[in-house]
PDB file of N, CA and C in Angstrom:
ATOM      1  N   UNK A   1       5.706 -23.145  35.122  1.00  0.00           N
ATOM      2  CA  UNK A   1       5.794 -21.765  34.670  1.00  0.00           C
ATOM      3  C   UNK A   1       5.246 -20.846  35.748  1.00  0.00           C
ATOM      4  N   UNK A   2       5.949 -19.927  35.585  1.00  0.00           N
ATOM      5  CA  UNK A   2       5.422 -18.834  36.529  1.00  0.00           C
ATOM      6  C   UNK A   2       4.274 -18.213  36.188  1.00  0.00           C
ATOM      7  N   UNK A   3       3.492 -17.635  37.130  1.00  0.00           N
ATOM      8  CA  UNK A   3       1.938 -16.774  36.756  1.00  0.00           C
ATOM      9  C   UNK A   3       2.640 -15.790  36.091  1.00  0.00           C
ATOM     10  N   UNK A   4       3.322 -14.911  36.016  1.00  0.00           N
ATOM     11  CA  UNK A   4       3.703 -13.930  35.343  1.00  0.00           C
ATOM     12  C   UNK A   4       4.375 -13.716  33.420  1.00  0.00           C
ATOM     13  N   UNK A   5       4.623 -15.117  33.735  1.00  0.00           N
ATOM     14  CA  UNK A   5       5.253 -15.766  32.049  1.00  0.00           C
ATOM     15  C   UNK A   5       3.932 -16.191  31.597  1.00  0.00           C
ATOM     16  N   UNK A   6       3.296 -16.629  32.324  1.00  0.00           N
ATOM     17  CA  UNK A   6       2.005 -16.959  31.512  1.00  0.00           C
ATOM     18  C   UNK A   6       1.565 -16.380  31.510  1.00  0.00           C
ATOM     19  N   UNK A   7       1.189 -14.876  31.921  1.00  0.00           N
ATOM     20  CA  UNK A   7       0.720 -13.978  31.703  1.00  0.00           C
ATOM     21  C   UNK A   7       1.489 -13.163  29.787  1.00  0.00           C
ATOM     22  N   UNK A   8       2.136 -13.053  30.418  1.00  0.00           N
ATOM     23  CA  UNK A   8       3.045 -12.924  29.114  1.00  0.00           C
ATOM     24  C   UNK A   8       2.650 -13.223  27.943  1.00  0.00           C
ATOM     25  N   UNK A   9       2.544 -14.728  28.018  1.00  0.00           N
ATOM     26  CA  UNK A   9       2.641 -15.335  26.918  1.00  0.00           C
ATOM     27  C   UNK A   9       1.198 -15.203  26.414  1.00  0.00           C
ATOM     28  N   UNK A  10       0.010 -15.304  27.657  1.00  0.00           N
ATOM     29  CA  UNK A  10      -0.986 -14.598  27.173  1.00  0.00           C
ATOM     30  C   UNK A  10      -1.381 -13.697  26.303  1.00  0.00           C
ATOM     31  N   UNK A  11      -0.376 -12.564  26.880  1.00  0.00           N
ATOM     32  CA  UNK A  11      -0.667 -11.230  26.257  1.00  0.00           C
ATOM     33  C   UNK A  11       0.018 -11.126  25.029  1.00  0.00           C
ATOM     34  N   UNK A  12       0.795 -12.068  24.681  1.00  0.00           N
ATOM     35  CA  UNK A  12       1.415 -12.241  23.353  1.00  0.00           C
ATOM     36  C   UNK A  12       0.518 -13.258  22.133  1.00  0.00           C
ATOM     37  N   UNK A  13      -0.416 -14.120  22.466  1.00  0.00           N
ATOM     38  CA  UNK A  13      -1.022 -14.325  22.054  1.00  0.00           C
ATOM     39  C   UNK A  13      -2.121 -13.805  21.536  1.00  0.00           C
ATOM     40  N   UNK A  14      -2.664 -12.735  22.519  1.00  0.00           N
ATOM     41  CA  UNK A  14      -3.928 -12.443  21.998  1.00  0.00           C
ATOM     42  C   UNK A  14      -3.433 -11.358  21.038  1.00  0.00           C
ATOM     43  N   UNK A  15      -2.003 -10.228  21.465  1.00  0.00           N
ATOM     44  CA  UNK A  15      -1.867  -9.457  20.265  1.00  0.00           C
ATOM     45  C   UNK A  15      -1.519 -10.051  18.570  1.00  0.00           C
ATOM     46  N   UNK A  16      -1.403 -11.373  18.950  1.00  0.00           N
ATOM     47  CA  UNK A  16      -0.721 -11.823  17.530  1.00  0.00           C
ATOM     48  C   UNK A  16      -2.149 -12.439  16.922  1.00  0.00           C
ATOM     49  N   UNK A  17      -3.442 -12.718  17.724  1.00  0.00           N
ATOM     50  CA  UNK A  17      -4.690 -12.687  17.655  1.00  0.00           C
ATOM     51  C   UNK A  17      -5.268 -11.602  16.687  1.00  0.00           C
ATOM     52  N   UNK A  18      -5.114 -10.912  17.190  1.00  0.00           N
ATOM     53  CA  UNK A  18      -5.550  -9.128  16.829  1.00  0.00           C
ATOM     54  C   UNK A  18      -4.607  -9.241  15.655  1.00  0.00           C
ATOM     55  N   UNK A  19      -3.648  -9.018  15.895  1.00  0.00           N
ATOM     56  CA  UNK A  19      -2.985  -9.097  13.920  1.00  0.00           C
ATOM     57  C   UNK A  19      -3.612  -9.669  13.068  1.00  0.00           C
ATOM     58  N   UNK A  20      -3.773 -11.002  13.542  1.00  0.00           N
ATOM     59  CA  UNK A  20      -4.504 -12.265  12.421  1.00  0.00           C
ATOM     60  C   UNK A  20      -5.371 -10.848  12.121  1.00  0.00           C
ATOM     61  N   UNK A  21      -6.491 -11.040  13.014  1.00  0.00           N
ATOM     62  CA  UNK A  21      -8.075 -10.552  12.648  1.00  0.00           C
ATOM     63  C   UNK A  21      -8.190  -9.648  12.144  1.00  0.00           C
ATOM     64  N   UNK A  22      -7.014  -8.057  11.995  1.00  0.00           N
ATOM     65  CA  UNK A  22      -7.002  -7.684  11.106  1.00  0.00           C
ATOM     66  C   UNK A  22      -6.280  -7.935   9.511  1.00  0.00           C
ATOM     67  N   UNK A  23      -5.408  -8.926   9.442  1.00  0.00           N
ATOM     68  CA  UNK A  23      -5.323  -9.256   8.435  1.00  0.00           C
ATOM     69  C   UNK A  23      -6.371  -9.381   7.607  1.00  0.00           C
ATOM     70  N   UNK A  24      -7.117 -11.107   8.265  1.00  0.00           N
ATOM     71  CA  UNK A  24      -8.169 -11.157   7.904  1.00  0.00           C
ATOM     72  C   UNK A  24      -9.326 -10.028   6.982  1.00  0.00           C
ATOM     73  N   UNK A  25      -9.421  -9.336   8.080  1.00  0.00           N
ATOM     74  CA  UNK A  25     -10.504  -8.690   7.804  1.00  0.00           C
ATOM     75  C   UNK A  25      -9.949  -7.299   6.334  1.00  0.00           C
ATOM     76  N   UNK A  26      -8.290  -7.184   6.256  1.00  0.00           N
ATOM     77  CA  UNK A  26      -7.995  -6.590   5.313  1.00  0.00           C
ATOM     78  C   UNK A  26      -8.305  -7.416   3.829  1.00  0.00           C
ATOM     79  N   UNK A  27      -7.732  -8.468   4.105  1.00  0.00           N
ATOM     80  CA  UNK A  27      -7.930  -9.331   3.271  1.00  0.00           C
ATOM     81  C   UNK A  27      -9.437  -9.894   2.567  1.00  0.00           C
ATOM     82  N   UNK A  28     -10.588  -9.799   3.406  1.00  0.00           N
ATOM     83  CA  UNK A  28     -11.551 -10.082   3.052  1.00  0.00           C
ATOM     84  C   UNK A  28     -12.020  -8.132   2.417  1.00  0.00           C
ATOM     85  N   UNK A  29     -11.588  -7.061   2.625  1.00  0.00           N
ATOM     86  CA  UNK A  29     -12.150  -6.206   1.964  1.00  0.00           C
ATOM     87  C   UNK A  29     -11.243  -5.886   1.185  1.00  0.00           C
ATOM     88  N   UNK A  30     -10.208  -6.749   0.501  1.00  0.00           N
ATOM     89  CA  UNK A  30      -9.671  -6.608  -0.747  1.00  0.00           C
ATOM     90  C   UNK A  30     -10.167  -7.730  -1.702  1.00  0.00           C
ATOM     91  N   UNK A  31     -10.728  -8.615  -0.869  1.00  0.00           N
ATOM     92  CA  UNK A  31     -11.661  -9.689  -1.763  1.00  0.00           C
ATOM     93  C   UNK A  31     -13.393  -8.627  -2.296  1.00  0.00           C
ATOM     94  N   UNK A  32     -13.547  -8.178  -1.812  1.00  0.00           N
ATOM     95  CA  UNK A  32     -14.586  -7.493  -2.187  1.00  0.00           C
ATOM     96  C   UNK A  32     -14.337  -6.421  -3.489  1.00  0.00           C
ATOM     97  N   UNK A  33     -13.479  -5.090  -2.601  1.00  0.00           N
ATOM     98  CA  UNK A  33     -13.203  -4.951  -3.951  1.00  0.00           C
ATOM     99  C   UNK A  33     -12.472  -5.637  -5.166  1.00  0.00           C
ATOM    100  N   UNK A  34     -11.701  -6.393  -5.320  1.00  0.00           N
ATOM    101  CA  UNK A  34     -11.983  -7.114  -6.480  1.00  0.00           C
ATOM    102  C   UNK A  34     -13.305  -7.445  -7.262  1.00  0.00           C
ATOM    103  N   UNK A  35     -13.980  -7.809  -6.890  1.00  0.00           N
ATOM    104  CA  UNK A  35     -15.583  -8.433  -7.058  1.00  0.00           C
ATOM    105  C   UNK A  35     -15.781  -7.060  -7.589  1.00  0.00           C
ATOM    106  N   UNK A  36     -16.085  -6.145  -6.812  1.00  0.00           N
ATOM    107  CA  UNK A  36     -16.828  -4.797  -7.383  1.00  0.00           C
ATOM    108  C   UNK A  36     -15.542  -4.619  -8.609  1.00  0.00           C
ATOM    109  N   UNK A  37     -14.936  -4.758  -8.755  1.00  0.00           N
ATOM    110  CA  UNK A  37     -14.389  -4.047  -9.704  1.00  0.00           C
ATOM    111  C   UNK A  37     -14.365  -5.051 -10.819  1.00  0.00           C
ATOM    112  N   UNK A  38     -14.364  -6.037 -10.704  1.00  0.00           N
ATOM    113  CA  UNK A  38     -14.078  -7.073 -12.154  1.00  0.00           C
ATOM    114  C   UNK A  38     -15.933  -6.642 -12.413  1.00  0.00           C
ATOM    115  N   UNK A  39     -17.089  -6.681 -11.512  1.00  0.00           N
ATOM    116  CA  UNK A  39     -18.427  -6.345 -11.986  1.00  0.00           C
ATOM    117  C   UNK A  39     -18.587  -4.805 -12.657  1.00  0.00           C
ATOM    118  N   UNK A  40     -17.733  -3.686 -12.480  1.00  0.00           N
ATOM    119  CA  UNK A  40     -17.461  -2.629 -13.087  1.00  0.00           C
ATOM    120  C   UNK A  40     -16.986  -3.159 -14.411  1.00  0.00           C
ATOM    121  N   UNK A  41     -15.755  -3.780 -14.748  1.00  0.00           N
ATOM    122  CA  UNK A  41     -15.237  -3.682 -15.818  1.00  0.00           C
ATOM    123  C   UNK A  41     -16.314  -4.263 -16.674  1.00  0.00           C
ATOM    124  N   UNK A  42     -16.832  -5.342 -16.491  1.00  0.00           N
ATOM    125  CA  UNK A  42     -17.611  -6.202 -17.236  1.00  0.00           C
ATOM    126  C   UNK A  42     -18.919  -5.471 -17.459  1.00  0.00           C
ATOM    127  N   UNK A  43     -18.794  -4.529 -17.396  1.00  0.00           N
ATOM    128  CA  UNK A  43     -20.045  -3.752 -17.505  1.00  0.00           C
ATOM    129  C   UNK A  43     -19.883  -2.274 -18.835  1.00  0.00           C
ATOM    130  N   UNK A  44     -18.480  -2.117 -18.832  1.00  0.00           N
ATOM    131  CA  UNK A  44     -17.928  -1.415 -19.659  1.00  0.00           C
ATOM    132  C   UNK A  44     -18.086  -2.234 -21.093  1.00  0.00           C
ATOM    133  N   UNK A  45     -18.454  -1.413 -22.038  1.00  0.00           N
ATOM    134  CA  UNK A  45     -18.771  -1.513 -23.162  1.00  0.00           C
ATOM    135  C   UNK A  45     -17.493  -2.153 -24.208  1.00  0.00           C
ATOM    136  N   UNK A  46     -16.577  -2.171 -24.030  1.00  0.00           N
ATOM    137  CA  UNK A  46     -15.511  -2.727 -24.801  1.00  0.00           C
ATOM    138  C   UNK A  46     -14.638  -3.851 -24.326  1.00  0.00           C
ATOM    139  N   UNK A  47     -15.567  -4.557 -23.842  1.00  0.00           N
ATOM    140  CA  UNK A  47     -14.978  -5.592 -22.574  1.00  0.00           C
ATOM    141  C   UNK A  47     -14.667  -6.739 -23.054  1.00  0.00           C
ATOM    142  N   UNK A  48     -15.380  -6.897 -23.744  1.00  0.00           N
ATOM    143  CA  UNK A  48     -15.164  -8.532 -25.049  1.00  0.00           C
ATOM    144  C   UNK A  48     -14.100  -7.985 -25.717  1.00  0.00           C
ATOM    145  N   UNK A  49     -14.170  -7.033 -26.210  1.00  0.00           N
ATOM    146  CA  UNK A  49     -12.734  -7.120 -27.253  1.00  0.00           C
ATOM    147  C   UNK A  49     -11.531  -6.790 -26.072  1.00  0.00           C
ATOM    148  N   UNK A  50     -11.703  -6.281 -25.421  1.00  0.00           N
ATOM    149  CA  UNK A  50     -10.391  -5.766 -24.178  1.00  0.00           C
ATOM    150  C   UNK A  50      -9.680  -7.596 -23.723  1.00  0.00           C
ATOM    151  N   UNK A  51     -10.755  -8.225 -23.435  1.00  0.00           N
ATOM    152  CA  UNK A  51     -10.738  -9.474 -23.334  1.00  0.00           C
ATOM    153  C   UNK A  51     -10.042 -10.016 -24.419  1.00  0.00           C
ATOM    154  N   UNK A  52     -10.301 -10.209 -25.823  1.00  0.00           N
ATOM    155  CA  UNK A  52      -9.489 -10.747 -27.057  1.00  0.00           C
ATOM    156  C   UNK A  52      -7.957 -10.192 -27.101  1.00  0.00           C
ATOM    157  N   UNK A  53      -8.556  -8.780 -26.883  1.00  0.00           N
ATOM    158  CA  UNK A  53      -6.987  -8.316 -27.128  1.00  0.00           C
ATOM    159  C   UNK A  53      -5.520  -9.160 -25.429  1.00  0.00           C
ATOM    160  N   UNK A  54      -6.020  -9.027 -24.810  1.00  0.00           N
ATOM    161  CA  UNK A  54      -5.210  -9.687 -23.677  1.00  0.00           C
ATOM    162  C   UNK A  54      -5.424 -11.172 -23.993  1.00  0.00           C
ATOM    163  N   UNK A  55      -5.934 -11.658 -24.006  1.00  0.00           N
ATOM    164  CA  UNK A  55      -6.155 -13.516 -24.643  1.00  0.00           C
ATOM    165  C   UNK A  55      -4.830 -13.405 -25.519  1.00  0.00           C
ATOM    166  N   UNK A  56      -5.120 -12.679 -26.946  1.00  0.00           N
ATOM    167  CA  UNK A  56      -4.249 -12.491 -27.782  1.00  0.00           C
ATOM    168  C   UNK A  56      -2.596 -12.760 -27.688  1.00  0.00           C
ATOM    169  N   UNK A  57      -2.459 -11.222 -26.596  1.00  0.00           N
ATOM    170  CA  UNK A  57      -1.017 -10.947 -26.331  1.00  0.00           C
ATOM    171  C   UNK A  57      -0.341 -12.174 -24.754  1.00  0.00           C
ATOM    172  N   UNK A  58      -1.124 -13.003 -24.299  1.00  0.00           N
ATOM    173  CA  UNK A  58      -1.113 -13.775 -23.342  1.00  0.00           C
ATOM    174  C   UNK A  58      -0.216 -14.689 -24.187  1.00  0.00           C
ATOM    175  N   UNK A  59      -1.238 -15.396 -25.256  1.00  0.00           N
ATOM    176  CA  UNK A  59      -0.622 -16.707 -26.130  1.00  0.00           C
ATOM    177  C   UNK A  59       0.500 -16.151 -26.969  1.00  0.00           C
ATOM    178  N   UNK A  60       0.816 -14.654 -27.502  1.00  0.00           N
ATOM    179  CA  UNK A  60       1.561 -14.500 -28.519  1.00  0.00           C
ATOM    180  C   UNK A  60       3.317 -14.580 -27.516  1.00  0.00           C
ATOM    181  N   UNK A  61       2.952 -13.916 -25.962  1.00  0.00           N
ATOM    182  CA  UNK A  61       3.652 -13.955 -24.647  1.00  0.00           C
ATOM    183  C   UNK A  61       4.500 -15.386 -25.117  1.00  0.00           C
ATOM    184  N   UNK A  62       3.416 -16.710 -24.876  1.00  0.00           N
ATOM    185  CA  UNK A  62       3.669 -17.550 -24.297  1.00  0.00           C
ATOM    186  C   UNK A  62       4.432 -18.223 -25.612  1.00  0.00           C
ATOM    187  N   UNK A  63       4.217 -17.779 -26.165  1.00  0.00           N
ATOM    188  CA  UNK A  63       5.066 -18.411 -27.491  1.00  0.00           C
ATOM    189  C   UNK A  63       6.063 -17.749 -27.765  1.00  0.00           C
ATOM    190  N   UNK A  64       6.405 -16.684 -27.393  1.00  0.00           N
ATOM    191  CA  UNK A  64       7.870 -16.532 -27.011  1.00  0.00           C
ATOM    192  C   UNK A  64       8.826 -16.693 -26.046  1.00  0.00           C
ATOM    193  N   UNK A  65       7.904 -17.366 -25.091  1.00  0.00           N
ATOM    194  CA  UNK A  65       9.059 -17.640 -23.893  1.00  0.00           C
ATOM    195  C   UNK A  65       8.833 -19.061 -24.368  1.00  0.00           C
ATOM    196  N   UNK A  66       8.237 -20.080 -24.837  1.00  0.00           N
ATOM    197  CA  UNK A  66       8.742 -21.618 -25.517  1.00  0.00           C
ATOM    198  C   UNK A  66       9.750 -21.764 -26.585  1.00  0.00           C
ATOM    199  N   UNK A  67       9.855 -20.830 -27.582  1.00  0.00           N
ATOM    200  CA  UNK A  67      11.043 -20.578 -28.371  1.00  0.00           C
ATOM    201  C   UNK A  67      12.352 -20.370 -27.400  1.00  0.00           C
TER     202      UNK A  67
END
């Protein structure tokens, strides 16, 4: 290979580098907020029954798509 293709290919690597790492790093601050936010909800006062009621309509769901 030529110095110049490998240069190349260098420089194509490290930008597809830099993509990853911001993926990454998007990805890890959408893992966060999640966290903060499921610790918000669960903190809200009607959270057990909000909970029953989706449990509820999940199984009543699922028993109509087995029929």
């Amino acid at each position: 290979m030529k110095e110049s293709e490998l240069i190349k290919t260098r420089n194509k690597v490290e930008s597809m580098r830099n993509v990853m790492q911001t993926v990454i790093n998007k990805i890890t601050m959408l893992e966060t907020l999640v966290f903060s936010m499921t610790d918000i909800v669960k903190r809200l006062d009607q959270y057990e029954s909000i909970i029953k009621q989706i449990q509820s309509e999940r199984e009543r769901d699922t028993k109509k798509i087995k029929k």
